[in-house]
C-alpha atoms as a PDB file:
ATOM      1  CA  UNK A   1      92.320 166.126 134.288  1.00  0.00           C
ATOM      2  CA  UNK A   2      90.040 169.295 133.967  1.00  0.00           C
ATOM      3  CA  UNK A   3      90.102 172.741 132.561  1.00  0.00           C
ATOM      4  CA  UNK A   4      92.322 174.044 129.608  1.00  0.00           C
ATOM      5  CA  UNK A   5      95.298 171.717 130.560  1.00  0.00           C
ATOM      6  CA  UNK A   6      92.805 168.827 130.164  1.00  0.00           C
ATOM      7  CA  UNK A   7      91.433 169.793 126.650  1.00  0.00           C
ATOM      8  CA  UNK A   8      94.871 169.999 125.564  1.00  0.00           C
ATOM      9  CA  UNK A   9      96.380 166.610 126.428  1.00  0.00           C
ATOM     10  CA  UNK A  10      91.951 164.932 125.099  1.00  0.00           C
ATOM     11  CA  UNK A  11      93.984 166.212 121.553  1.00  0.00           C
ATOM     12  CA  UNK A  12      96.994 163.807 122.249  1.00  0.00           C
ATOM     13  CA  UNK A  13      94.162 160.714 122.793  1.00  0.00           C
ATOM     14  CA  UNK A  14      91.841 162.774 120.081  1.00  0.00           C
ATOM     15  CA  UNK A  15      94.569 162.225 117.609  1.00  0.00           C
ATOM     16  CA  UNK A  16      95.238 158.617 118.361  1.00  0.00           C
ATOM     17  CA  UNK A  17      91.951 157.640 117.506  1.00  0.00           C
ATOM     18  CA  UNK A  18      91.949 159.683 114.394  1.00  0.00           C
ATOM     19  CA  UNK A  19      95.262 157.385 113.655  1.00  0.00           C
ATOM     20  CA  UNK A  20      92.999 154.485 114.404  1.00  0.00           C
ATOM     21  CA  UNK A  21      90.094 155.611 112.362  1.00  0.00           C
ATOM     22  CA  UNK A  22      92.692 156.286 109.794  1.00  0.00           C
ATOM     23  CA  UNK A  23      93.662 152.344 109.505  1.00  0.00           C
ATOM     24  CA  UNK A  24      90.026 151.505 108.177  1.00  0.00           C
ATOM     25  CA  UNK A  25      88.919 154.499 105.857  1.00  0.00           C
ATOM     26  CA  UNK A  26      90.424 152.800 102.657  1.00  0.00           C
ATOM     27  CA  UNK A  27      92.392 156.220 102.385  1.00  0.00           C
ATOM     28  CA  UNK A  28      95.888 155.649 101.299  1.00  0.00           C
ATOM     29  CA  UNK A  29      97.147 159.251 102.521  1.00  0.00           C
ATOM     30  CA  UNK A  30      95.119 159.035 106.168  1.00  0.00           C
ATOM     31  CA  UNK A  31      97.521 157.416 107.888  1.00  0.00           C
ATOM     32  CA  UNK A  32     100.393 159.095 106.935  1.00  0.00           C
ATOM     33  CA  UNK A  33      98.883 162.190 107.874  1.00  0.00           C
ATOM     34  CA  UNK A  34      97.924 161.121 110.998  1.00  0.00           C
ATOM     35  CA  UNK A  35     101.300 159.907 112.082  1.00  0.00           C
ATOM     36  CA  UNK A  36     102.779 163.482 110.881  1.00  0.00           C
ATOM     37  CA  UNK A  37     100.417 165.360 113.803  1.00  0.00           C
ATOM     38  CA  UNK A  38     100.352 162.882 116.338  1.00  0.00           C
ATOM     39  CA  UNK A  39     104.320 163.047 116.036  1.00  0.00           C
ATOM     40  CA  UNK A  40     103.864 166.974 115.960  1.00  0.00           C
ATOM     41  CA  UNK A  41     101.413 166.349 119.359  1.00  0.00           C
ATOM     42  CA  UNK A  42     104.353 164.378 120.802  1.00  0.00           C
ATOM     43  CA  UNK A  43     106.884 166.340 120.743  1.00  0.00           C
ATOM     44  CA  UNK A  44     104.943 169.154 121.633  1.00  0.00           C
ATOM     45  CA  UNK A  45     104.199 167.700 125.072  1.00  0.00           C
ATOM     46  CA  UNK A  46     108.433 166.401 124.901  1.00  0.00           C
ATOM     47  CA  UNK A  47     107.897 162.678 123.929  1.00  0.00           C
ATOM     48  CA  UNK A  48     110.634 162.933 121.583  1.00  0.00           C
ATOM     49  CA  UNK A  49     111.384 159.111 120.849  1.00  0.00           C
ATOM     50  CA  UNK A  50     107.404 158.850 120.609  1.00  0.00           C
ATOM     51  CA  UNK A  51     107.421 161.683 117.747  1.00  0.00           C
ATOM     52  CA  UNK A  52     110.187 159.906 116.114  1.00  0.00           C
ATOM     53  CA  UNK A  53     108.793 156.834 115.455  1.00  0.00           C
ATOM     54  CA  UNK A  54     105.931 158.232 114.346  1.00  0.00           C
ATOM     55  CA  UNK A  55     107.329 160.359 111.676  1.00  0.00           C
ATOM     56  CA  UNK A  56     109.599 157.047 111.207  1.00  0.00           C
ATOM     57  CA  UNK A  57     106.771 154.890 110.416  1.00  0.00           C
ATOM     58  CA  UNK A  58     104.887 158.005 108.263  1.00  0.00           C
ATOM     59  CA  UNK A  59     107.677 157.804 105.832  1.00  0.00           C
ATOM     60  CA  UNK A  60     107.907 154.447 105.466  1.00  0.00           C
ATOM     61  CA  UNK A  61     103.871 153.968 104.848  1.00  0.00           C
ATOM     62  CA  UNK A  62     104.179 156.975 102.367  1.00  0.00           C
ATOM     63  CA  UNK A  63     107.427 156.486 100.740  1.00  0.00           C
ATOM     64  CA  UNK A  64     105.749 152.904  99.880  1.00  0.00           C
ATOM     65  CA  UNK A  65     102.658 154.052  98.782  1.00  0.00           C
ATOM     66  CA  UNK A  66     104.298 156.519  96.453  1.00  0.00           C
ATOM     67  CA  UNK A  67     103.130 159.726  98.668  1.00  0.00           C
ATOM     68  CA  UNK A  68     106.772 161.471  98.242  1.00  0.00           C
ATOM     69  CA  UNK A  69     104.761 164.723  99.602  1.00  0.00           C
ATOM     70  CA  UNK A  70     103.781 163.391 102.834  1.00  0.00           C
ATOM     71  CA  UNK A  71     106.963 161.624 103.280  1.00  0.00           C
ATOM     72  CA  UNK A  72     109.097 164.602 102.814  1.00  0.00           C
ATOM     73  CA  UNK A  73     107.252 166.094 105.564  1.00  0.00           C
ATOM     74  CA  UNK A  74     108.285 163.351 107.663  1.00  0.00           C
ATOM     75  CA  UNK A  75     111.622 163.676 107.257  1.00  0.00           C
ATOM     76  CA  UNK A  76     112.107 167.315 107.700  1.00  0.00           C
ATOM     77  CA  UNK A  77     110.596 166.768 111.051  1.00  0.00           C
ATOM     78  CA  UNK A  78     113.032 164.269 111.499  1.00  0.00           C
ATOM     79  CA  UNK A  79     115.342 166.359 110.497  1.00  0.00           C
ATOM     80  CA  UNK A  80     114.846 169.297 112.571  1.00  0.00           C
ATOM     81  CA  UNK A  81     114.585 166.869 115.315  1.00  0.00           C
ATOM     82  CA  UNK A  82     117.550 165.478 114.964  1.00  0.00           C
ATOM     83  CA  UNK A  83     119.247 169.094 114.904  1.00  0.00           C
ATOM     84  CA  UNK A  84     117.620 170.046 118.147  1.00  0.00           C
ATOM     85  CA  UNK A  85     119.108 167.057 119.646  1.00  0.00           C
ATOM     86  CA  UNK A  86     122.741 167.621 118.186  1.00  0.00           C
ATOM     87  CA  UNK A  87     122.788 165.356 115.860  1.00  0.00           C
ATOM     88  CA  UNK A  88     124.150 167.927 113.319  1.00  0.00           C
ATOM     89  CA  UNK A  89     124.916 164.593 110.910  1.00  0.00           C
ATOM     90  CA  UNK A  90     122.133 163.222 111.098  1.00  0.00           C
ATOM     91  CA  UNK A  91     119.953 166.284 110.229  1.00  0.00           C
ATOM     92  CA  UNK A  92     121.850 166.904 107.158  1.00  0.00           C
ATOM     93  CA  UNK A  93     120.904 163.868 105.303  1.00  0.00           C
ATOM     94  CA  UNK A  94     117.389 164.307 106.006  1.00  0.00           C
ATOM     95  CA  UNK A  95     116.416 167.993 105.725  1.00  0.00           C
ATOM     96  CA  UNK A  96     117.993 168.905 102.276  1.00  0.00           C
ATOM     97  CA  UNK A  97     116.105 165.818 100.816  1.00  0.00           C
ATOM     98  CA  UNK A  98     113.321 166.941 101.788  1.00  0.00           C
ATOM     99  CA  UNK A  99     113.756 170.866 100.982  1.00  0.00           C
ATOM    100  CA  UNK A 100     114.537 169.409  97.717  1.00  0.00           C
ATOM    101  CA  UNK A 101     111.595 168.185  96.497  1.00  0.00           C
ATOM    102  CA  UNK A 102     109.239 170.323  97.938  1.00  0.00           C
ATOM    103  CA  UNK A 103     111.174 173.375  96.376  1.00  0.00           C
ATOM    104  CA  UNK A 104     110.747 171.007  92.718  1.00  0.00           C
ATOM    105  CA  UNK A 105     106.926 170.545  93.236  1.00  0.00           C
ATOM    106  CA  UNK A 106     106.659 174.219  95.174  1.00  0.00           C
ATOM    107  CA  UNK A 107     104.336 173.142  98.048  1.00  0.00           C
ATOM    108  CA  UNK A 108     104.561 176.462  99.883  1.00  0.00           C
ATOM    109  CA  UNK A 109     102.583 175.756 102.792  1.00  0.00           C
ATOM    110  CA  UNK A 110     105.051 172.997 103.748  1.00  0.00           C
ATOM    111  CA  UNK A 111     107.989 174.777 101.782  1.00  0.00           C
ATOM    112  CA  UNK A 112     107.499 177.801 104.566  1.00  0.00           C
ATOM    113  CA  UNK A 113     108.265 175.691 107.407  1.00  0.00           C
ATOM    114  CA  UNK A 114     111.000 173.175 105.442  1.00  0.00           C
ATOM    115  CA  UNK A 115     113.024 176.226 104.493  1.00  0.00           C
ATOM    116  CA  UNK A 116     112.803 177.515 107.926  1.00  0.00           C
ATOM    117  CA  UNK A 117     113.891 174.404 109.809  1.00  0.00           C
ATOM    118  CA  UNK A 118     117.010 174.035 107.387  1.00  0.00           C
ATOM    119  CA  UNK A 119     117.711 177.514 107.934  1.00  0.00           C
ATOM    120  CA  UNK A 120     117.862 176.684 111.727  1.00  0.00           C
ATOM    121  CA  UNK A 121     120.314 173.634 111.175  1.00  0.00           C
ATOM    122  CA  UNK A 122     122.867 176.282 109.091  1.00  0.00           C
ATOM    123  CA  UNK A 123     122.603 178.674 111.880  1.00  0.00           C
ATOM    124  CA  UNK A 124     123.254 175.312 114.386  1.00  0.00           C
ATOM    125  CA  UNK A 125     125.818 174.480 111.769  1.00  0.00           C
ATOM    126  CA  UNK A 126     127.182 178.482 112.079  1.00  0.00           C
ATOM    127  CA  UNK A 127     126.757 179.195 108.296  1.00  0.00           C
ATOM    128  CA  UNK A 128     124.925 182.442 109.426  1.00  0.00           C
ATOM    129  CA  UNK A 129     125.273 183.945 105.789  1.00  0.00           C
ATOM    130  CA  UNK A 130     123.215 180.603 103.714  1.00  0.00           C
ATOM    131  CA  UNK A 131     121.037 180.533 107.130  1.00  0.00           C
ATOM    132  CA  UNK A 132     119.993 184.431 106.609  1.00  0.00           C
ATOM    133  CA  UNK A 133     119.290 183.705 102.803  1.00  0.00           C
ATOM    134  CA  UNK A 134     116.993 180.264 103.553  1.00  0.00           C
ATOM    135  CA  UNK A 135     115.218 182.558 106.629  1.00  0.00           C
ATOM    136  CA  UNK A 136     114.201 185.295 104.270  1.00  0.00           C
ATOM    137  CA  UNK A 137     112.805 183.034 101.559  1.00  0.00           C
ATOM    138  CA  UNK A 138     110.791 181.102 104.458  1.00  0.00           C
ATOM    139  CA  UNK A 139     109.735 184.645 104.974  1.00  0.00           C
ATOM    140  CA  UNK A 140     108.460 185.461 101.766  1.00  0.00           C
ATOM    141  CA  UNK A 141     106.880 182.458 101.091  1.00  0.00           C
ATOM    142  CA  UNK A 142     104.711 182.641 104.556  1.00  0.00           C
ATOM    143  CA  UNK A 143     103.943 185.857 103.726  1.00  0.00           C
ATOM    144  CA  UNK A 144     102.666 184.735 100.382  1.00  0.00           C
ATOM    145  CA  UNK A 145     100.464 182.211 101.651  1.00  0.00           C
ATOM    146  CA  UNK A 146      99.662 184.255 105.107  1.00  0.00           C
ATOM    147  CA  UNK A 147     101.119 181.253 107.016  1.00  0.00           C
ATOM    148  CA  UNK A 148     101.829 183.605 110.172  1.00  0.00           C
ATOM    149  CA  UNK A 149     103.331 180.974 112.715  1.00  0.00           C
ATOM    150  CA  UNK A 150     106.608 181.129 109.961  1.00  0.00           C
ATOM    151  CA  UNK A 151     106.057 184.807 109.192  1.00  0.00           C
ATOM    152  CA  UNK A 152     106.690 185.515 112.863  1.00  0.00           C
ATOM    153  CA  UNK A 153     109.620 182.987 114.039  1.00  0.00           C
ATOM    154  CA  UNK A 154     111.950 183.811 110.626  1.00  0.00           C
ATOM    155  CA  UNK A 155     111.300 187.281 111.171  1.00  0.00           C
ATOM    156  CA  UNK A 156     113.116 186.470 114.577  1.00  0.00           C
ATOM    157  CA  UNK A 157     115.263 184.591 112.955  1.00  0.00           C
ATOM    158  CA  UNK A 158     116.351 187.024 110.831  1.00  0.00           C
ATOM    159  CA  UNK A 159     117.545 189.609 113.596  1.00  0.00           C
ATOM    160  CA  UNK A 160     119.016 186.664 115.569  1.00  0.00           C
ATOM    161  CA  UNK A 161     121.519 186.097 112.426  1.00  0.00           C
ATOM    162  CA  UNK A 162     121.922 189.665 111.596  1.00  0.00           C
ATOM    163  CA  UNK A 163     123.207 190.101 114.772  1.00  0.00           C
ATOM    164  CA  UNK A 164     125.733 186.999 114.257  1.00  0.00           C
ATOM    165  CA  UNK A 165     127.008 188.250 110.774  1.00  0.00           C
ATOM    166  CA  UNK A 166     127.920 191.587 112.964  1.00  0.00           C
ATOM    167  CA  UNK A 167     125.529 193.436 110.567  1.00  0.00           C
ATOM    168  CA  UNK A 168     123.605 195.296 113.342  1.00  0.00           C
ATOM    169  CA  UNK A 169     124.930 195.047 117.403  1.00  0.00           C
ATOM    170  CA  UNK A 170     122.990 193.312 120.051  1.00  0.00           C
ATOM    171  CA  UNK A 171     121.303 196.801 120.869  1.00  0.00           C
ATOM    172  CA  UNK A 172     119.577 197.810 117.770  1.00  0.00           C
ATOM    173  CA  UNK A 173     119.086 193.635 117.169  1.00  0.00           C
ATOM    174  CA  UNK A 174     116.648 194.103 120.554  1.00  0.00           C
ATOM    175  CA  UNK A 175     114.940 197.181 119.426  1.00  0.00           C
ATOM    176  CA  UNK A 176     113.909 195.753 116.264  1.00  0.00           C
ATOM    177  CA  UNK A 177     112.136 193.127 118.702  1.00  0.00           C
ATOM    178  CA  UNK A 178     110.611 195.468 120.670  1.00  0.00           C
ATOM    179  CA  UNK A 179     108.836 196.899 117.533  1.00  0.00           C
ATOM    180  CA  UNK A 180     107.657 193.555 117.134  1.00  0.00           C
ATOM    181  CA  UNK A 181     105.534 193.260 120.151  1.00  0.00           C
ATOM    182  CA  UNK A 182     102.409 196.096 119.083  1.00  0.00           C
ATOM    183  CA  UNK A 183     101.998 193.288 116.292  1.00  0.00           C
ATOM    184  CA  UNK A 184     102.187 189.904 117.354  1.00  0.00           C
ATOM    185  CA  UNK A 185      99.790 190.400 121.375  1.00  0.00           C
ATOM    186  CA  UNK A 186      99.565 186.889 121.909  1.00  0.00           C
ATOM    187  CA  UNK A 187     101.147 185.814 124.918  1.00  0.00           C
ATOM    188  CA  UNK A 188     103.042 183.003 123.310  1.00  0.00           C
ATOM    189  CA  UNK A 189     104.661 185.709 121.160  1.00  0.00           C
ATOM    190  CA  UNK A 190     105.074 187.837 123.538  1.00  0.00           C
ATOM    191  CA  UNK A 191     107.508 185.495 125.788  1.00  0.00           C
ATOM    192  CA  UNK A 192     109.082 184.617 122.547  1.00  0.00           C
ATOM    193  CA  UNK A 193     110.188 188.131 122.164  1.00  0.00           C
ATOM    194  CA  UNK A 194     111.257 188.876 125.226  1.00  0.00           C
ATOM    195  CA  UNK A 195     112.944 185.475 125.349  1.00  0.00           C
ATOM    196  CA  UNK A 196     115.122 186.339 121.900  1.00  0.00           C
ATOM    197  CA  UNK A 197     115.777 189.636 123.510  1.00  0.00           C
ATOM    198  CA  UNK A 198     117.331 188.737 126.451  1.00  0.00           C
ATOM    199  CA  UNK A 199     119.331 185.884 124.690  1.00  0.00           C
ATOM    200  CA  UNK A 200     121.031 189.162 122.364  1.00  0.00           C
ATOM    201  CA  UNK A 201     121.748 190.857 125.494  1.00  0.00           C
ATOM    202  CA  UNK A 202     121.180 189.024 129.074  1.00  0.00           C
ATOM    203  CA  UNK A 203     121.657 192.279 131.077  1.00  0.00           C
ATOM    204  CA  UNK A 204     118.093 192.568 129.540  1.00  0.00           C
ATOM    205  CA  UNK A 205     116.333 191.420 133.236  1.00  0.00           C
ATOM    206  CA  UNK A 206     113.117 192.641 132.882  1.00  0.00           C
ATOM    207  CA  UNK A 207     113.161 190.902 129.297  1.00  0.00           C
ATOM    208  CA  UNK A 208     114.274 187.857 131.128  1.00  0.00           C
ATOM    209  CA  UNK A 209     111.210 188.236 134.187  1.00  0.00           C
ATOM    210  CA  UNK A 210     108.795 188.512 131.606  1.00  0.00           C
ATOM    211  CA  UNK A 211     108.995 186.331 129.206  1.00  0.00           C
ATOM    212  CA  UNK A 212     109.367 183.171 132.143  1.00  0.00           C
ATOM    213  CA  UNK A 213     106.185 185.158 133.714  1.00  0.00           C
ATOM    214  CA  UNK A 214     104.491 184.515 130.411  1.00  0.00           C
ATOM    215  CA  UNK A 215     106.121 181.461 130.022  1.00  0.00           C
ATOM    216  CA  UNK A 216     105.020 179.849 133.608  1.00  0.00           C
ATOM    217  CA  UNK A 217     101.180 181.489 132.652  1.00  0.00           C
ATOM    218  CA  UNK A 218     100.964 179.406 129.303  1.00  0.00           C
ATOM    219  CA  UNK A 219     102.613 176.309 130.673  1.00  0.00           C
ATOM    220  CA  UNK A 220      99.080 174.861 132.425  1.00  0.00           C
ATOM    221  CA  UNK A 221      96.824 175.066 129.340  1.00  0.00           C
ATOM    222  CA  UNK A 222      99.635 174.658 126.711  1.00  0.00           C
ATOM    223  CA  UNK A 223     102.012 171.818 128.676  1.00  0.00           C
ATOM    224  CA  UNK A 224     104.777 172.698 125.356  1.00  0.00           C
ATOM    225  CA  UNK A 225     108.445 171.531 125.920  1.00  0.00           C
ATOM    226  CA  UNK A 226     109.637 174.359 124.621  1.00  0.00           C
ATOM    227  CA  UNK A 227     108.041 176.599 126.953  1.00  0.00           C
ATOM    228  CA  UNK A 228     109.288 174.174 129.905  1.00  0.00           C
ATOM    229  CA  UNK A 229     113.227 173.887 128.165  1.00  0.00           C
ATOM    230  CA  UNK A 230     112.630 178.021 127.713  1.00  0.00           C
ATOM    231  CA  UNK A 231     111.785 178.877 131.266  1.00  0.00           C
ATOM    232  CA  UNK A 232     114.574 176.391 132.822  1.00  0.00           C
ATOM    233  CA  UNK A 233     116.712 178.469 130.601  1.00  0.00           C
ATOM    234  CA  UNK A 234     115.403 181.547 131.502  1.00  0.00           C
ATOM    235  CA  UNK A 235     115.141 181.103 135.410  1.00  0.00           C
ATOM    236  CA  UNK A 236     117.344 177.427 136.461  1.00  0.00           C
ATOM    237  CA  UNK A 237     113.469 176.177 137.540  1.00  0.00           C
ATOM    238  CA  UNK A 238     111.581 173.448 136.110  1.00  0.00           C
ATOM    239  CA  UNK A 239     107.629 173.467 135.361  1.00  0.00           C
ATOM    240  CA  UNK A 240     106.093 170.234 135.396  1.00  0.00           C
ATOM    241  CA  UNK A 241     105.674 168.025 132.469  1.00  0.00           C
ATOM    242  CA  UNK A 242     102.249 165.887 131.858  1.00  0.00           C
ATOM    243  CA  UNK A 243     101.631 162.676 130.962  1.00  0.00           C
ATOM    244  CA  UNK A 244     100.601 161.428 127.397  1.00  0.00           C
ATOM    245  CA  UNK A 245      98.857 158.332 125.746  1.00  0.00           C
ATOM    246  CA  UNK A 246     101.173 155.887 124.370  1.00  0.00           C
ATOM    247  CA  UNK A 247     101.841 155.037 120.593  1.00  0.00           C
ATOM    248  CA  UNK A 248      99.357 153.072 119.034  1.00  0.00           C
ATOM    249  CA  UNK A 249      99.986 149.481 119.321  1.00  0.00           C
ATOM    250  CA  UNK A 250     100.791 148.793 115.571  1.00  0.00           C
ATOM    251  CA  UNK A 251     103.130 152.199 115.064  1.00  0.00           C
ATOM    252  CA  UNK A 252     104.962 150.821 118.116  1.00  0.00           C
ATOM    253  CA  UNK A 253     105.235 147.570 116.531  1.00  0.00           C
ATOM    254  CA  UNK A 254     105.820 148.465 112.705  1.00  0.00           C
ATOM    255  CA  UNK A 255     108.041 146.189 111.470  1.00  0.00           C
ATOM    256  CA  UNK A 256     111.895 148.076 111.374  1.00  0.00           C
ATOM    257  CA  UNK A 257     113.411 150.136 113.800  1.00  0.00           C
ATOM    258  CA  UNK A 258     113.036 153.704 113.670  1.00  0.00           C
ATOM    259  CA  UNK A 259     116.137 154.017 112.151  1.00  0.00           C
ATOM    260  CA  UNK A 260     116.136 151.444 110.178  1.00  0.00           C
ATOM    261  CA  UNK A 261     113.052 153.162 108.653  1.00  0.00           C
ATOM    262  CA  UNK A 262     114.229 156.241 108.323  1.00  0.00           C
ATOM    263  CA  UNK A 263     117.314 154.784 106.394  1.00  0.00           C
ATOM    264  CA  UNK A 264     115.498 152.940 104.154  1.00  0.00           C
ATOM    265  CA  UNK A 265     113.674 156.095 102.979  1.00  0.00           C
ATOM    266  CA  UNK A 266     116.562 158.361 102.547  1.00  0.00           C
ATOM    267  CA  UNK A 267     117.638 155.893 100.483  1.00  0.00           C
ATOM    268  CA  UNK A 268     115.028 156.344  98.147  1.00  0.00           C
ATOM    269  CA  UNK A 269     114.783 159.785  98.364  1.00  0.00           C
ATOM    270  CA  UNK A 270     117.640 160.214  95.438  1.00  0.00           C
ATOM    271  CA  UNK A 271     114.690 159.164  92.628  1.00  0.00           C
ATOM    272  CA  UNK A 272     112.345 161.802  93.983  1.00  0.00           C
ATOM    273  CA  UNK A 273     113.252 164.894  91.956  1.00  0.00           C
ATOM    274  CA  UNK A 274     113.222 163.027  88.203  1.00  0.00           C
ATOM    275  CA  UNK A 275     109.531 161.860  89.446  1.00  0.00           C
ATOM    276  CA  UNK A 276     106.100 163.160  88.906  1.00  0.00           C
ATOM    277  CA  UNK A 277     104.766 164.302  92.714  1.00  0.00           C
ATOM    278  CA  UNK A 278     102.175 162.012  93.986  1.00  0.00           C
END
């Protein structure tokens, strides 16, 4: 592989050896944060079972080592994973966990995107009123820490839901997305607008044209499966998706299933909040 496309997927294999690295630096947190990206890298390119055990075997290795920070991570990925799929169930006994003790030992950096991702399963869950609330405080705490990836997509969120709870129509809901685009140029952000705009109102075609332009543009230096999932949406096509490296021997062969991990650190999640974080 070559070009832009090529530098992308090197981070997939760039990451794996970090992981490897990672098993002899004598660091007890390395690993665990190595599995958390490399998951993130997986299901970026749309290796979703890959991602899962990942984030699986992150939460084990941290949960046993005491790291209740880096495990909580873990499963709110998991979590919002889980959602995405529709597994609604699932989702809810690993995201509020998690929210839970970040929100006791206020990490905001991660508290940003955990609020935001349970905000996402009450709007999947159609409790627009507690999913408006969560997507305001993701909102304010991104903008406290200038974390502007959640600053953008909860200020989406936002006019998404205020169009469900019938507080503004479809038509003023797309406005206040067009008055987004001066602000956020990037072309990423700009398909994202003109995706949410044409889901409010589909007659919205040029909305529609432009954003799976944009999409199709990004899509060969950015392979992301939610560009690819997007543009299907958006136009009944299908852009190609690339190959990636495969799990590193021992996370593929971590004792446990990944749901057998996953349950197993749940489980211990109900000591978290009456402990000291790690």
């Amino acid at each position: 592989m070559h070009g832009e496309r090529g530098e992308y997927l090197r981070a997939a294999d760039t990451l794996c050896q970090g992981y490897e690295l990672g098993l002899s630096s004598g660091y007890t947190a390395t690993k665990p944060t190595a599995l958390i990206n490399l998951g993130l890298m997986y299901r970026r390119l749309g290796h979703s079972h890959h991602a899962r055990r990942c984030w699986s075997v992150s939460a084990a290795i941290a949960g046993g080592a005491g790291l209740r920070h880096h495990a909580s991570v873990a499963l709110y990925l998991l979590g919002h994973q889980a959602a995405s799929e529709g597994r609604l169930q699932e989702a809810e006994r690993l995201l509020p966990p998690a929210v839970d003790f970040l929100e006791t030992v206020h990490l905001a950096f991660n508290l940003s995107e955990a609020r935001y991702l349970l905000a996402d399963l009450r709007e999947r869950q159609g409790d627009f009123d507690e999913a408006s609330r969560l997507a305001g405080r993701a909102h304010e705490i991104a903008t406290e820490i200038g974390r502007r990836d959640y600053i953008f997509v909860s200020q989406v969120m936002a006019i998404r839901l205020d169009v469900a709870r019938g507080v503004i129509d479809a038509h003023c809901g797309c406005e206040r997305l067009a008055t987004m685009l001066p602000e956020w140029p990037q072309s990423n952000r700009q398909a994202a607008l003109r995706y949410a705009a044409w889901r409010l109102d589909p007659s919205h075609e040029e909305d529609r044209l432009l954003a799976a332009r944009l999409y199709a543009d990004i899509h060969p230096s950015r392979p992301n499966a939610l560009y690819r999932e997007r543009y299907h949406e958006l136009t009944g096509r299908h852009l190609a998706a690339p190959d990636v490296p495969e799990l590193p021997g021992d996370v593929r062969d971590y004792p446990g299933s990944t749901d057998e991990l996953i349950e197993s650190v749940v489980q211990s999640t109900h000591a978290w909040t009456w402990l000291e974080p790690a």
